[in-house]
PDB file of N, CA and C in Angstrom:
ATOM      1  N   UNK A   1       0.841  -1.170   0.000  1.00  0.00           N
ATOM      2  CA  UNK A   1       0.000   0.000   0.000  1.00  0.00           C
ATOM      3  C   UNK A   1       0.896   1.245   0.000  1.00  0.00           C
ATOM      4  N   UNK A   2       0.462   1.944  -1.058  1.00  0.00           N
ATOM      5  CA  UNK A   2       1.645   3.690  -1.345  1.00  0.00           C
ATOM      6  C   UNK A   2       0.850   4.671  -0.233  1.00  0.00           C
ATOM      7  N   UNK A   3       1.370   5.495   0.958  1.00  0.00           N
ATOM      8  CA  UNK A   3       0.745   6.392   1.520  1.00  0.00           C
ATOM      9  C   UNK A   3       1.393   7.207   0.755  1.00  0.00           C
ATOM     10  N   UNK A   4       0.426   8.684   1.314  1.00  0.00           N
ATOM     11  CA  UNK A   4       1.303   9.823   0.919  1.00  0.00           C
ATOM     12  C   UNK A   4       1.579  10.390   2.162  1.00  0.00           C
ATOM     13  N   UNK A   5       2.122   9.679   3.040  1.00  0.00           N
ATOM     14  CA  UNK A   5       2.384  10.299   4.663  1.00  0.00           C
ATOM     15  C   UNK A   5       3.152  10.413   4.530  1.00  0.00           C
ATOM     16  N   UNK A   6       3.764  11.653   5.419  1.00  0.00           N
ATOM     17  CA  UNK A   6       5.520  12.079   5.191  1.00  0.00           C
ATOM     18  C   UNK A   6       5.898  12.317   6.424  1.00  0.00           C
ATOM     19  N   UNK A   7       6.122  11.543   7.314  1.00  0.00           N
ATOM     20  CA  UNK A   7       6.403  12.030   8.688  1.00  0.00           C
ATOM     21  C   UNK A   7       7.117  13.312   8.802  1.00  0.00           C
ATOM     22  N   UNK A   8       6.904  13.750   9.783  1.00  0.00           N
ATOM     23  CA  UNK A   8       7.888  14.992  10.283  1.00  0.00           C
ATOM     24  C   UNK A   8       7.545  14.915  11.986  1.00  0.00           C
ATOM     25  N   UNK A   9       8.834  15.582  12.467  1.00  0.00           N
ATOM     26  CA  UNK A   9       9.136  15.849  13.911  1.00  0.00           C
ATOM     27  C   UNK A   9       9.649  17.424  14.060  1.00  0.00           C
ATOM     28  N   UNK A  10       9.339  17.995  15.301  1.00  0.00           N
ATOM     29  CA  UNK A  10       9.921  19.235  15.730  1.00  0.00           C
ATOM     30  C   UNK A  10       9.862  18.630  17.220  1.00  0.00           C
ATOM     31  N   UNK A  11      11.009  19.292  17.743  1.00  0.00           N
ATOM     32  CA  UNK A  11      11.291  19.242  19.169  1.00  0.00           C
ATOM     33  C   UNK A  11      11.509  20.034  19.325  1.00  0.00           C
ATOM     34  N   UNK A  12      10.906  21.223  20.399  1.00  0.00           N
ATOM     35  CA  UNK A  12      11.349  22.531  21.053  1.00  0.00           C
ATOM     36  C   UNK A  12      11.642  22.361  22.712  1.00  0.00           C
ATOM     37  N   UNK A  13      12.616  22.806  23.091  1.00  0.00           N
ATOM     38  CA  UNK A  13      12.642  22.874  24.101  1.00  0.00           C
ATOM     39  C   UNK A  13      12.586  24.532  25.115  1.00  0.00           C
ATOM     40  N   UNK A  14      11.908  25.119  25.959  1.00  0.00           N
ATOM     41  CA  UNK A  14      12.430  26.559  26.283  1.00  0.00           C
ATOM     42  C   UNK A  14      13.266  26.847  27.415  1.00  0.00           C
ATOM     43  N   UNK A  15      14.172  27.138  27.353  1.00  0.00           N
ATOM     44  CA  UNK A  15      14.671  27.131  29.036  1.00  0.00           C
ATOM     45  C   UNK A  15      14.594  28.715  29.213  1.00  0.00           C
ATOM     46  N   UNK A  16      13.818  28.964  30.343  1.00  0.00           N
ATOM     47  CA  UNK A  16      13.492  30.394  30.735  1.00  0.00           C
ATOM     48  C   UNK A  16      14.805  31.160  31.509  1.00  0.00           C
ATOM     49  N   UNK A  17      15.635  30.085  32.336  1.00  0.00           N
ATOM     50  CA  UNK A  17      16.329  29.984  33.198  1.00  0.00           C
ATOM     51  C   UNK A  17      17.579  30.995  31.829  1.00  0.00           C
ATOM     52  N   UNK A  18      17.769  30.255  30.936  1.00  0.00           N
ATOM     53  CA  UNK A  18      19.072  30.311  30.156  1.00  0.00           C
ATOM     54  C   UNK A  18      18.348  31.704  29.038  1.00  0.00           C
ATOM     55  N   UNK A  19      17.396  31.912  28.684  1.00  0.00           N
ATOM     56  CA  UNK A  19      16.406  33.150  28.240  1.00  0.00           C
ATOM     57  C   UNK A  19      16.752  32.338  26.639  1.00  0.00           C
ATOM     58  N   UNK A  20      16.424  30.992  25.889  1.00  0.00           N
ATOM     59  CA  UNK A  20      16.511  29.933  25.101  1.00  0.00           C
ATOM     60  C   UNK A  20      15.819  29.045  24.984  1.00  0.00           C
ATOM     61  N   UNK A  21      15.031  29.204  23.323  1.00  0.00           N
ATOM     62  CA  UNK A  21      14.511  27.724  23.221  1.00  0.00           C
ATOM     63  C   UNK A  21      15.597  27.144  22.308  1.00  0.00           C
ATOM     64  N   UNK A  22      15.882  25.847  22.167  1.00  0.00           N
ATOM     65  CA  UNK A  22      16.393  24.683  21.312  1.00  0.00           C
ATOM     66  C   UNK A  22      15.597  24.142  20.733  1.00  0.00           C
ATOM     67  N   UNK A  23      15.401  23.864  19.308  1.00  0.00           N
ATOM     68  CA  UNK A  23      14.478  23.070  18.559  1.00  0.00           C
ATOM     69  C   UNK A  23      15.756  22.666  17.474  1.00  0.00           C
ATOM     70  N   UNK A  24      14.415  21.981  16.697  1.00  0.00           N
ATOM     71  CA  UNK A  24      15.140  20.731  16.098  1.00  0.00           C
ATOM     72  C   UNK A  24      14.419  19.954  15.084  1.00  0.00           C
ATOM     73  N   UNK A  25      14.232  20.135  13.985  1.00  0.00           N
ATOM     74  CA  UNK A  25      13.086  19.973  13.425  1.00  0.00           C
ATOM     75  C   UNK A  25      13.535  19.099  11.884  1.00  0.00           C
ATOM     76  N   UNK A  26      12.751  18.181  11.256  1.00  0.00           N
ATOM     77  CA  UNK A  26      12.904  17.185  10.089  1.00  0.00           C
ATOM     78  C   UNK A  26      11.760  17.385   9.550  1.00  0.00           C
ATOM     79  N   UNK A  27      11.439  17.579   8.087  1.00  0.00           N
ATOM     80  CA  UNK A  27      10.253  17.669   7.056  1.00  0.00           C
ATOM     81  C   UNK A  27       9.616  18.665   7.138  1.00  0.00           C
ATOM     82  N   UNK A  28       8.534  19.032   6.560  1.00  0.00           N
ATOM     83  CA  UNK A  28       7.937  20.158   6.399  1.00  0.00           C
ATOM     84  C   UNK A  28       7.326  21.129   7.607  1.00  0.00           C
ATOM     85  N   UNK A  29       7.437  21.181   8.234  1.00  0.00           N
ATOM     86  CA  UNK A  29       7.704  22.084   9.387  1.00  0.00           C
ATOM     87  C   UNK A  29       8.046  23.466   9.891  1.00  0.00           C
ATOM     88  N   UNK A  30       7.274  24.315  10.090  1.00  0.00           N
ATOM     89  CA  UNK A  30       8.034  25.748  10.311  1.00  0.00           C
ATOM     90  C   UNK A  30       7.771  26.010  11.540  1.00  0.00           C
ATOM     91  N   UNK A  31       8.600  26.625  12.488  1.00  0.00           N
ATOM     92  CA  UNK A  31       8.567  27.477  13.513  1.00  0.00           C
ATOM     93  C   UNK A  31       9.235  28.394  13.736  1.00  0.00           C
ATOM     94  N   UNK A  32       8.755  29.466  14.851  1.00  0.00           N
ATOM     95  CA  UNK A  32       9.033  31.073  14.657  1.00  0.00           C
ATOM     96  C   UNK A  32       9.323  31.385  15.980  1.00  0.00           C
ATOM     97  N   UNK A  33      10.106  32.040  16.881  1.00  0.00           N
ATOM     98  CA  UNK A  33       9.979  32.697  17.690  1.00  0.00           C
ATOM     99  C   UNK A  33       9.596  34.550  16.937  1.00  0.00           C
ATOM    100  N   UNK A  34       8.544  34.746  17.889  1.00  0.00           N
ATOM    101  CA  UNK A  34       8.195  35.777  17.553  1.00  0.00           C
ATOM    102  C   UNK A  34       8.271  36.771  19.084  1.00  0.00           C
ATOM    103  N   UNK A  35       8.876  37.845  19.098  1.00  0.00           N
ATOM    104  CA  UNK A  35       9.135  38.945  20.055  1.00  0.00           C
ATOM    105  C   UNK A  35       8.510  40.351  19.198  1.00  0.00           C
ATOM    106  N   UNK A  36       8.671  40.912  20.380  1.00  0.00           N
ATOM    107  CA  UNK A  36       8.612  42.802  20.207  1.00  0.00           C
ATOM    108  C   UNK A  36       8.865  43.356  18.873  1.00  0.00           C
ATOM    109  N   UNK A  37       9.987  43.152  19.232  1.00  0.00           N
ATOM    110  CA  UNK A  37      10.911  43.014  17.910  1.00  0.00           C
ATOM    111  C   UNK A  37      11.068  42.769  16.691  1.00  0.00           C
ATOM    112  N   UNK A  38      10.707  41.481  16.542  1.00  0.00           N
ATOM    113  CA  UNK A  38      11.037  40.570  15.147  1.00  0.00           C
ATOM    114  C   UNK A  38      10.529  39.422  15.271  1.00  0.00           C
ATOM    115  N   UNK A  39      10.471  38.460  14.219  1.00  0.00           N
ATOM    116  CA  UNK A  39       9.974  37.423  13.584  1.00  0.00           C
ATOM    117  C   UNK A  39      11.281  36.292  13.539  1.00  0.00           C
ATOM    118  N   UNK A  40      11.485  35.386  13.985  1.00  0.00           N
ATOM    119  CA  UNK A  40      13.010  34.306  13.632  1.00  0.00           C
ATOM    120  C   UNK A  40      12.426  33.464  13.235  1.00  0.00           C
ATOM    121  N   UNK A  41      12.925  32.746  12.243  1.00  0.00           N
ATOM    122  CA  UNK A  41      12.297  31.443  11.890  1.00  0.00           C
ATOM    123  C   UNK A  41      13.312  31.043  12.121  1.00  0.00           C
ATOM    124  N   UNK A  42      12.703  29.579  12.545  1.00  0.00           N
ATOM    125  CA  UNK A  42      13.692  28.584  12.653  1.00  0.00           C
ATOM    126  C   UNK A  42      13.699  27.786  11.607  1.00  0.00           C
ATOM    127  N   UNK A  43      15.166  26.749  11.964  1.00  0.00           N
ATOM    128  CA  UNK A  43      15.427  25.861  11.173  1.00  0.00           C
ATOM    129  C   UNK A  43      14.908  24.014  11.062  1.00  0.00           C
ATOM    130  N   UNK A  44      13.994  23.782   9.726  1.00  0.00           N
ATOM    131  CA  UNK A  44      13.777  22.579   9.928  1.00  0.00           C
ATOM    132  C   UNK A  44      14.514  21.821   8.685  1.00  0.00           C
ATOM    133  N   UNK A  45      15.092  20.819   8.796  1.00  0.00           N
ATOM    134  CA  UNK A  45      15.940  20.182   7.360  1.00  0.00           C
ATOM    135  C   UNK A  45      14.603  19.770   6.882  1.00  0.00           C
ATOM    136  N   UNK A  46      15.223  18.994   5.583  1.00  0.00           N
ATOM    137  CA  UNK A  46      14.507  18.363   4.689  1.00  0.00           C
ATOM    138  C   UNK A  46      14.538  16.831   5.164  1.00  0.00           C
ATOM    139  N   UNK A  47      13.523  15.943   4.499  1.00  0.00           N
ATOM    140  CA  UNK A  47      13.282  14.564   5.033  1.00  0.00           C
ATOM    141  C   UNK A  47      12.507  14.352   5.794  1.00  0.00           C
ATOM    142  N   UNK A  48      12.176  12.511   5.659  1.00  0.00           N
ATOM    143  CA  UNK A  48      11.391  11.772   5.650  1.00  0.00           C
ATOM    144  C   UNK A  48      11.599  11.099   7.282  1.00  0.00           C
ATOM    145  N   UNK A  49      11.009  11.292   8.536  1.00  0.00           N
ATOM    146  CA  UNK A  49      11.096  10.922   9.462  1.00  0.00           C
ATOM    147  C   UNK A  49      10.976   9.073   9.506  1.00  0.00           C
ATOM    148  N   UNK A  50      12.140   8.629   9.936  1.00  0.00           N
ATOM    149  CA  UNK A  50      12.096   7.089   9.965  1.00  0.00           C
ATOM    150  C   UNK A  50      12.851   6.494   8.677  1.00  0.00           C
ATOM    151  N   UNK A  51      12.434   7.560   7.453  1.00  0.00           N
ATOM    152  CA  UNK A  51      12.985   6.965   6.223  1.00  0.00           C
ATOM    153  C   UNK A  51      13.997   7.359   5.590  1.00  0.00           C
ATOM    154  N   UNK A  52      14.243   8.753   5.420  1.00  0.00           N
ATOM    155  CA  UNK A  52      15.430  10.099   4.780  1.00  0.00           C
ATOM    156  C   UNK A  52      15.510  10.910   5.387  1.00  0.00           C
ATOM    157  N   UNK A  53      16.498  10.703   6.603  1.00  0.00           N
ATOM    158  CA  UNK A  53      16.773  11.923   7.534  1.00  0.00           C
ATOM    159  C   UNK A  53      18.190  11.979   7.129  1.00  0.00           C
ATOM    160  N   UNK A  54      18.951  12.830   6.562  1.00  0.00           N
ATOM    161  CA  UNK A  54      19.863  13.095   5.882  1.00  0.00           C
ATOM    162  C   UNK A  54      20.750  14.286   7.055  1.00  0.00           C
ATOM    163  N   UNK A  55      19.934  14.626   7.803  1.00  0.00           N
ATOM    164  CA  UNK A  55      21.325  15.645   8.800  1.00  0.00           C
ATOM    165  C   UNK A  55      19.789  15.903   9.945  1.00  0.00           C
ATOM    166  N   UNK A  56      20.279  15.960  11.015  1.00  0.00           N
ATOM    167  CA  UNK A  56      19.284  16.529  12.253  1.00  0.00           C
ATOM    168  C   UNK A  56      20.520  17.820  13.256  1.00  0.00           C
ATOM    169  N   UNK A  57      20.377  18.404  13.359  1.00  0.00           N
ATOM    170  CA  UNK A  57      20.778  19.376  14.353  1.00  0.00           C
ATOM    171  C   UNK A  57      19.751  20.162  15.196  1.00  0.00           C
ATOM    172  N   UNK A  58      19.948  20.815  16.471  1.00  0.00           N
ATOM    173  CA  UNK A  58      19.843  21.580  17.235  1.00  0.00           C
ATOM    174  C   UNK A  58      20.463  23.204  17.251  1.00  0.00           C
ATOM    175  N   UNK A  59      19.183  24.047  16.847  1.00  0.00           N
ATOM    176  CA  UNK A  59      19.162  25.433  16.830  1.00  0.00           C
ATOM    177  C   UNK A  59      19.577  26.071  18.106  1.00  0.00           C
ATOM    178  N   UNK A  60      19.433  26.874  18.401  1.00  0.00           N
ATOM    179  CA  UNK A  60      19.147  27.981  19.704  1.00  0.00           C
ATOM    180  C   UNK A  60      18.766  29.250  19.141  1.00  0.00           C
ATOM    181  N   UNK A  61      18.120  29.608  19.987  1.00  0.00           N
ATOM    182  CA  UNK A  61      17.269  31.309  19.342  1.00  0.00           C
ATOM    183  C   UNK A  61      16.921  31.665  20.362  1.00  0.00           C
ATOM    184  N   UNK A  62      16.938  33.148  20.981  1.00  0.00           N
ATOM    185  CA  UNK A  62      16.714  34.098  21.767  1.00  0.00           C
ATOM    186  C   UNK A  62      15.192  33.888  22.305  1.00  0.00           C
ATOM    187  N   UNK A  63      14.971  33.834  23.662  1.00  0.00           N
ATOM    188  CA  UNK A  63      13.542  34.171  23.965  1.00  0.00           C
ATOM    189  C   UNK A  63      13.724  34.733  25.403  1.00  0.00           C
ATOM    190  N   UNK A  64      12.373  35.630  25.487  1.00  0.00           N
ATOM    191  CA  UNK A  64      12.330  36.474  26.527  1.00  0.00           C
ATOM    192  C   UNK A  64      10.856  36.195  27.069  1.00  0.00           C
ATOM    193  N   UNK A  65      10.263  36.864  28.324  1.00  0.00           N
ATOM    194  CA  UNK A  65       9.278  36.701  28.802  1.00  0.00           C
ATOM    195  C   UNK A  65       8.059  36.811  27.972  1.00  0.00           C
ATOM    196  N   UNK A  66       8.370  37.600  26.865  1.00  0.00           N
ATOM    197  CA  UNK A  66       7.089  38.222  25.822  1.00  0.00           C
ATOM    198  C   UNK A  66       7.047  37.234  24.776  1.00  0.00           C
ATOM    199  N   UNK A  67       7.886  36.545  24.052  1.00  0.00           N
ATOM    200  CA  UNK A  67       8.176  35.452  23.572  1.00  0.00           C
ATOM    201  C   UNK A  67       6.975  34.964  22.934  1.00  0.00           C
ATOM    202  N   UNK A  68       6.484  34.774  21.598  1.00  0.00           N
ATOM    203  CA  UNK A  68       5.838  33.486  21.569  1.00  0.00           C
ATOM    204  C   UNK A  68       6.423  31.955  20.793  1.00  0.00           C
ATOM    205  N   UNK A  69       6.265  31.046  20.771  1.00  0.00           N
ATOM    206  CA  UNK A  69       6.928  30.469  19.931  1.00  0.00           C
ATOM    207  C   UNK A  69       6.162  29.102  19.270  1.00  0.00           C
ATOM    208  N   UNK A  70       5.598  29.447  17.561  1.00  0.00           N
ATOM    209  CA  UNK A  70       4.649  28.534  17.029  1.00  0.00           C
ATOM    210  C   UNK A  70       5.096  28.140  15.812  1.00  0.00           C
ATOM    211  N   UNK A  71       4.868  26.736  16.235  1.00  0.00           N
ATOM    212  CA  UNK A  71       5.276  25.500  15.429  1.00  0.00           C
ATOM    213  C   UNK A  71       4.365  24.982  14.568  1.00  0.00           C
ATOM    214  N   UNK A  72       4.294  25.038  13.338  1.00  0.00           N
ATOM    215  CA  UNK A  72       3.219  24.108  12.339  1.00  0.00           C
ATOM    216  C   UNK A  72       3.705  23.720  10.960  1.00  0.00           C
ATOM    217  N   UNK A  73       2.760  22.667  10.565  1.00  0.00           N
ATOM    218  CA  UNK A  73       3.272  21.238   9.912  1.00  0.00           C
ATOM    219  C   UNK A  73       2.893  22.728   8.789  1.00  0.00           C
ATOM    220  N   UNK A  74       2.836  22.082   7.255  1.00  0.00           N
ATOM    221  CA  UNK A  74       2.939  22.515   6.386  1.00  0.00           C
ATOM    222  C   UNK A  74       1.182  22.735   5.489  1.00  0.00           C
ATOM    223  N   UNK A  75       0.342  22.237   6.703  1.00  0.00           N
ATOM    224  CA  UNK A  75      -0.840  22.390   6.504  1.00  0.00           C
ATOM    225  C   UNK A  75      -1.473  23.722   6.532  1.00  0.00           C
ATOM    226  N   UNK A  76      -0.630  24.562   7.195  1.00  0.00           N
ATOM    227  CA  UNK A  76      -1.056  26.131   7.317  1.00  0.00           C
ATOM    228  C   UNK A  76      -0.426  26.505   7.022  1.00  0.00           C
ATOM    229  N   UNK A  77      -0.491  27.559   5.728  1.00  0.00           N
ATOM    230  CA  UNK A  77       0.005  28.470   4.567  1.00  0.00           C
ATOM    231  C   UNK A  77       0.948  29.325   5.671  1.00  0.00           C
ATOM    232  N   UNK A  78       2.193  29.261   5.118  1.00  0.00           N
ATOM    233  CA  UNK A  78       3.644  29.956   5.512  1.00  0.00           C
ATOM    234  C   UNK A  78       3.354  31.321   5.675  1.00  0.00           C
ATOM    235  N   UNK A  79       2.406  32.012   4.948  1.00  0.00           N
ATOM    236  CA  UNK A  79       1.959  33.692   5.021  1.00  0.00           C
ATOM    237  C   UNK A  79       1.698  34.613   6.093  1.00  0.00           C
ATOM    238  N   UNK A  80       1.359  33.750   7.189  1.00  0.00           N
ATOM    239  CA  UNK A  80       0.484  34.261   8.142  1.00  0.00           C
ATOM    240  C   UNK A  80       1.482  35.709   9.114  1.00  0.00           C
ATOM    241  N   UNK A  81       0.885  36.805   9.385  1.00  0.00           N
ATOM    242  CA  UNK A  81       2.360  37.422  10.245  1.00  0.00           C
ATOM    243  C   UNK A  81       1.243  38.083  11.246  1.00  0.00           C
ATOM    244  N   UNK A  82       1.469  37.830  12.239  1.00  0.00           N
ATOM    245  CA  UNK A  82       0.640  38.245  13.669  1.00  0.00           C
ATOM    246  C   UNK A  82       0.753  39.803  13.670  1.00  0.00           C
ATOM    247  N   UNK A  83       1.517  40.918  12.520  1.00  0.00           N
ATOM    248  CA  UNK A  83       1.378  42.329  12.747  1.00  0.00           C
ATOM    249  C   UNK A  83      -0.027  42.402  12.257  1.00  0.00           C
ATOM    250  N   UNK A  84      -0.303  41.677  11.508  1.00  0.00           N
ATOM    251  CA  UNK A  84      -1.707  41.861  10.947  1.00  0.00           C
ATOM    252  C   UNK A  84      -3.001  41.363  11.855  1.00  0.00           C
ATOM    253  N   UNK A  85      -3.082  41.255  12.885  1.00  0.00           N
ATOM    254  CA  UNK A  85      -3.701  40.789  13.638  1.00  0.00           C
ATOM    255  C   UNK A  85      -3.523  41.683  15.502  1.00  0.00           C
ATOM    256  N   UNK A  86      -3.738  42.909  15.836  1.00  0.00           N
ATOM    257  CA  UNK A  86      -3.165  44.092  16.440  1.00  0.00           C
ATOM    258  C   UNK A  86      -3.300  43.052  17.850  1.00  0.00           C
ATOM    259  N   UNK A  87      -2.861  43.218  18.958  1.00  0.00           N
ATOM    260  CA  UNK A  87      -3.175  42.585  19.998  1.00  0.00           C
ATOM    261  C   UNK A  87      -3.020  40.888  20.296  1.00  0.00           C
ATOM    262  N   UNK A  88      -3.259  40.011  18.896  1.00  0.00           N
ATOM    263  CA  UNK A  88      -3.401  38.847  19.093  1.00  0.00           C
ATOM    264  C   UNK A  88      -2.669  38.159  20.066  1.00  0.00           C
ATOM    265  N   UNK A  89      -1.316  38.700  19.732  1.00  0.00           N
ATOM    266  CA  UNK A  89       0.090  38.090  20.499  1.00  0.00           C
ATOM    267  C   UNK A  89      -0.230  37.900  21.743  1.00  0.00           C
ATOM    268  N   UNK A  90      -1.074  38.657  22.769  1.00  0.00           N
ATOM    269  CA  UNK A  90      -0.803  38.838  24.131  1.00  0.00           C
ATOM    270  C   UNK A  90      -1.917  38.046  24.303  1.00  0.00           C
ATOM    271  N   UNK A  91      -3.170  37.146  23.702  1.00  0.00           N
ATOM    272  CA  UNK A  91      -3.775  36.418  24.383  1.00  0.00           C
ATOM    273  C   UNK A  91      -3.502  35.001  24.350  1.00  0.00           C
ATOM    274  N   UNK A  92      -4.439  34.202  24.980  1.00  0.00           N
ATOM    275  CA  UNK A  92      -4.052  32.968  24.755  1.00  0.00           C
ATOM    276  C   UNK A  92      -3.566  32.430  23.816  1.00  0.00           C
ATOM    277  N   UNK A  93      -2.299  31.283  23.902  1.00  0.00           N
ATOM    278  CA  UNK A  93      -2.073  30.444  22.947  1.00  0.00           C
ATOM    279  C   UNK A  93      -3.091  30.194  22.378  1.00  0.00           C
ATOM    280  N   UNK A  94      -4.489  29.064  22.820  1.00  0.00           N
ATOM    281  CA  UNK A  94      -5.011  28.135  22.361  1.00  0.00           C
ATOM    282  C   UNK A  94      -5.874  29.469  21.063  1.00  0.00           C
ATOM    283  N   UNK A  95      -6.122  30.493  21.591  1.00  0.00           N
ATOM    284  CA  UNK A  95      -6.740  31.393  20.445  1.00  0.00           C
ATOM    285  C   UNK A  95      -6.062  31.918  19.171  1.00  0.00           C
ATOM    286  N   UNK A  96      -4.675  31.970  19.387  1.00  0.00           N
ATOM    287  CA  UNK A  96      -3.897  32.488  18.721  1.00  0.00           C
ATOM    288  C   UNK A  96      -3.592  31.240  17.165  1.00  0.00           C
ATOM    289  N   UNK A  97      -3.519  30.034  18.396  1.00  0.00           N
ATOM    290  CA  UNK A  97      -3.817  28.796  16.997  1.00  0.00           C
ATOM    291  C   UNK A  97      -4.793  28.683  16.141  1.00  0.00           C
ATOM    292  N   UNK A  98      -5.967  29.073  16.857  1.00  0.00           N
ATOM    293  CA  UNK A  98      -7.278  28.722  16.175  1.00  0.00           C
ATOM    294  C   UNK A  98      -7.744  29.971  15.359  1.00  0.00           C
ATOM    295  N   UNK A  99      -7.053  31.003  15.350  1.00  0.00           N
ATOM    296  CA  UNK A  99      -7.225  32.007  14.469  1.00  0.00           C
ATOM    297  C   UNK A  99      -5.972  31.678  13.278  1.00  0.00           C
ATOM    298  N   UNK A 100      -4.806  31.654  13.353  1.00  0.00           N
ATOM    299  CA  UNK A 100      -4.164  31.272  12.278  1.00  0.00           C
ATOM    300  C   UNK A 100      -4.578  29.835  11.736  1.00  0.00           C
ATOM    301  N   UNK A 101      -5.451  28.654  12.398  1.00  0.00           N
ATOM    302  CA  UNK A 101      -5.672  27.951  11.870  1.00  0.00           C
ATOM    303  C   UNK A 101      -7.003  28.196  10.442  1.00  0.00           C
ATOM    304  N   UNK A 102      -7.597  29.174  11.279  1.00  0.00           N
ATOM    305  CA  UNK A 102      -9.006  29.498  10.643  1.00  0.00           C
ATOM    306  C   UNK A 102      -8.625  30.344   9.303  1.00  0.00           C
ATOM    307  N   UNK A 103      -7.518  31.084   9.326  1.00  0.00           N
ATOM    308  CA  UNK A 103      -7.422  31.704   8.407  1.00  0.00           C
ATOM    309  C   UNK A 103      -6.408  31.157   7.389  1.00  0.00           C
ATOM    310  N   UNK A 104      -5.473  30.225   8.009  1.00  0.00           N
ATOM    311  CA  UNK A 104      -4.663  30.023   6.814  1.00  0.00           C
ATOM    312  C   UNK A 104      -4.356  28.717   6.596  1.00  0.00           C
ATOM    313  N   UNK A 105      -5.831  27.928   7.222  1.00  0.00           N
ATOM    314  CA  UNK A 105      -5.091  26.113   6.598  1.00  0.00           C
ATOM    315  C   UNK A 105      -5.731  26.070   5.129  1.00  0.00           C
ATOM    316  N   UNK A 106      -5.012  24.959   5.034  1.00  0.00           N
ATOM    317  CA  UNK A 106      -4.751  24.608   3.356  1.00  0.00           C
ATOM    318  C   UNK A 106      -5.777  23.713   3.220  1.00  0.00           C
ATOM    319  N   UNK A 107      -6.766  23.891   2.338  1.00  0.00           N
ATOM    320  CA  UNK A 107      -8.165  22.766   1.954  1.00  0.00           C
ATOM    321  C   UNK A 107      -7.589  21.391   1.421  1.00  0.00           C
ATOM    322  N   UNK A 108      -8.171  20.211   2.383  1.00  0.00           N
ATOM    323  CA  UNK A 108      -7.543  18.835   1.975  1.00  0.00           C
ATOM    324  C   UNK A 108      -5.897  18.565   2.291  1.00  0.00           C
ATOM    325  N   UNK A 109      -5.472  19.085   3.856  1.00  0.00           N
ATOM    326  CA  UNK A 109      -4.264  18.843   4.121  1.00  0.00           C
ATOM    327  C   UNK A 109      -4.585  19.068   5.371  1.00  0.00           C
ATOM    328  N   UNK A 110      -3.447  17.868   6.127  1.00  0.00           N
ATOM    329  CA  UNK A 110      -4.073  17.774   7.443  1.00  0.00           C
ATOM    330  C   UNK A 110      -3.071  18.938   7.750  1.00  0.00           C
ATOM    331  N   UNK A 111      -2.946  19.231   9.512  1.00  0.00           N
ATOM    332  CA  UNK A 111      -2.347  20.372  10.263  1.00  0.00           C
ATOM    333  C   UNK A 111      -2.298  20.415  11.627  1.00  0.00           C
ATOM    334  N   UNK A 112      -0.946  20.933  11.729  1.00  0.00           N
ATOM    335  CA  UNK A 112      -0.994  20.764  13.332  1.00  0.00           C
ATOM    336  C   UNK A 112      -0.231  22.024  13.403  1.00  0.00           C
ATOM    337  N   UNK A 113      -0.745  23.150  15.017  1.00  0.00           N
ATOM    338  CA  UNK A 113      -0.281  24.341  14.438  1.00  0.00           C
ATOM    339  C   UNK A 113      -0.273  24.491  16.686  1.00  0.00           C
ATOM    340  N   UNK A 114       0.909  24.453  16.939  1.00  0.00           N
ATOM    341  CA  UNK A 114       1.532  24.451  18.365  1.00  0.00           C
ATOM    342  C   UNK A 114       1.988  26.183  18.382  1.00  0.00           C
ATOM    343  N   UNK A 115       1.228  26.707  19.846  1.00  0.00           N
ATOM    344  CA  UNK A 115       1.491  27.942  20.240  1.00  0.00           C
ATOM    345  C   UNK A 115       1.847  27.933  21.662  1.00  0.00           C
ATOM    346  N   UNK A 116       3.490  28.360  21.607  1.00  0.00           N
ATOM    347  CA  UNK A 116       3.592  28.081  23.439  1.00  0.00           C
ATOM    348  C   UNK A 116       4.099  29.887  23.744  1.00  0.00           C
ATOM    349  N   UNK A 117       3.994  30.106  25.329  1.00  0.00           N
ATOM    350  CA  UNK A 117       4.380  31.370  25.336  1.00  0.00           C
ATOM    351  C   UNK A 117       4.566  30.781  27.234  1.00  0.00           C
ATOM    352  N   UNK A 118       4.960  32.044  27.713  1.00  0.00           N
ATOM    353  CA  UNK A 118       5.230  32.045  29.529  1.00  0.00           C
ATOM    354  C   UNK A 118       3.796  32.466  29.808  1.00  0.00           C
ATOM    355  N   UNK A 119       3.485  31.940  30.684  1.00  0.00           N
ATOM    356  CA  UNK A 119       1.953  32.206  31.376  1.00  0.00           C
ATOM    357  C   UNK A 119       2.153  33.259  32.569  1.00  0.00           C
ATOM    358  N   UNK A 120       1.358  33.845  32.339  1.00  0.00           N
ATOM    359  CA  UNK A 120       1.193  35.177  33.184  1.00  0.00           C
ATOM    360  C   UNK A 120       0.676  34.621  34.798  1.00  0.00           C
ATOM    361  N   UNK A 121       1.154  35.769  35.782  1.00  0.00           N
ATOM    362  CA  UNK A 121       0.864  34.964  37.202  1.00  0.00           C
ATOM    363  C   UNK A 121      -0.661  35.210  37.060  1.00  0.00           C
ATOM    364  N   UNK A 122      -0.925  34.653  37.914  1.00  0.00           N
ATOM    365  CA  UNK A 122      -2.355  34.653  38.188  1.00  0.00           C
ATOM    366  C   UNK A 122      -2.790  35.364  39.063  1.00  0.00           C
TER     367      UNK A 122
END
């Protein structure tokens, strides 16, 4: 049986302690730390998780308390930039996914679209 499944992996890690996430990412995959500031994309190689992993390394990229940092498969169109969206940044993750999901997944492709940030005290 031919799938057309293409595995992919991202591993992020954040250490608040060290003001650093580490990720690490294989196949179609993008993630961003996004600040005040600027937009970073990170780095994901090319390949087939399990089948054509041809090089894996570990990034590091700057993060701070304001930080967000979102990870998604290739099911949601690469376009998306949170300036266009005034405020979004500062609310919940889980909203922040479900609005870039709503606006920019791809018809007939699955998606997975991870938003982590530091949680505010309570």
């Amino acid at each position: 049986m031919v799938s057309n499944c293409h595995p992919l992996v991202a591993i992020a890690q954040i250490d608040r302690t060290q003001q650093t996430v580490c990720c690490a990412g294989i196949g179609n995959i993008s993630g961003v730390v996004v600040t005040d500031r600027q937009t970073r994309s990170m780095v994901s190689y090319n390949g087939t998780v399990g089948h054509m992993m041809p090089k894996v390394a570990e990034f590091v990229y700057p993060w701070s308390q304001q930080s967000l940092l979102i990870v998604h498969s290739d099911g949601l169109a690469a376009q998306w930039n949170l300036n266009h969206y005034p405020g979004l940044g500062a609310r919940h993750p889980a909203l922040i996914a479900a609005v870039l999901y709503r606006d920019f997944k791809r018809t007939g492709d699955d998606m997975t679209v991870i938003v982590a940030k530091v949680r505010e005290a309570a």
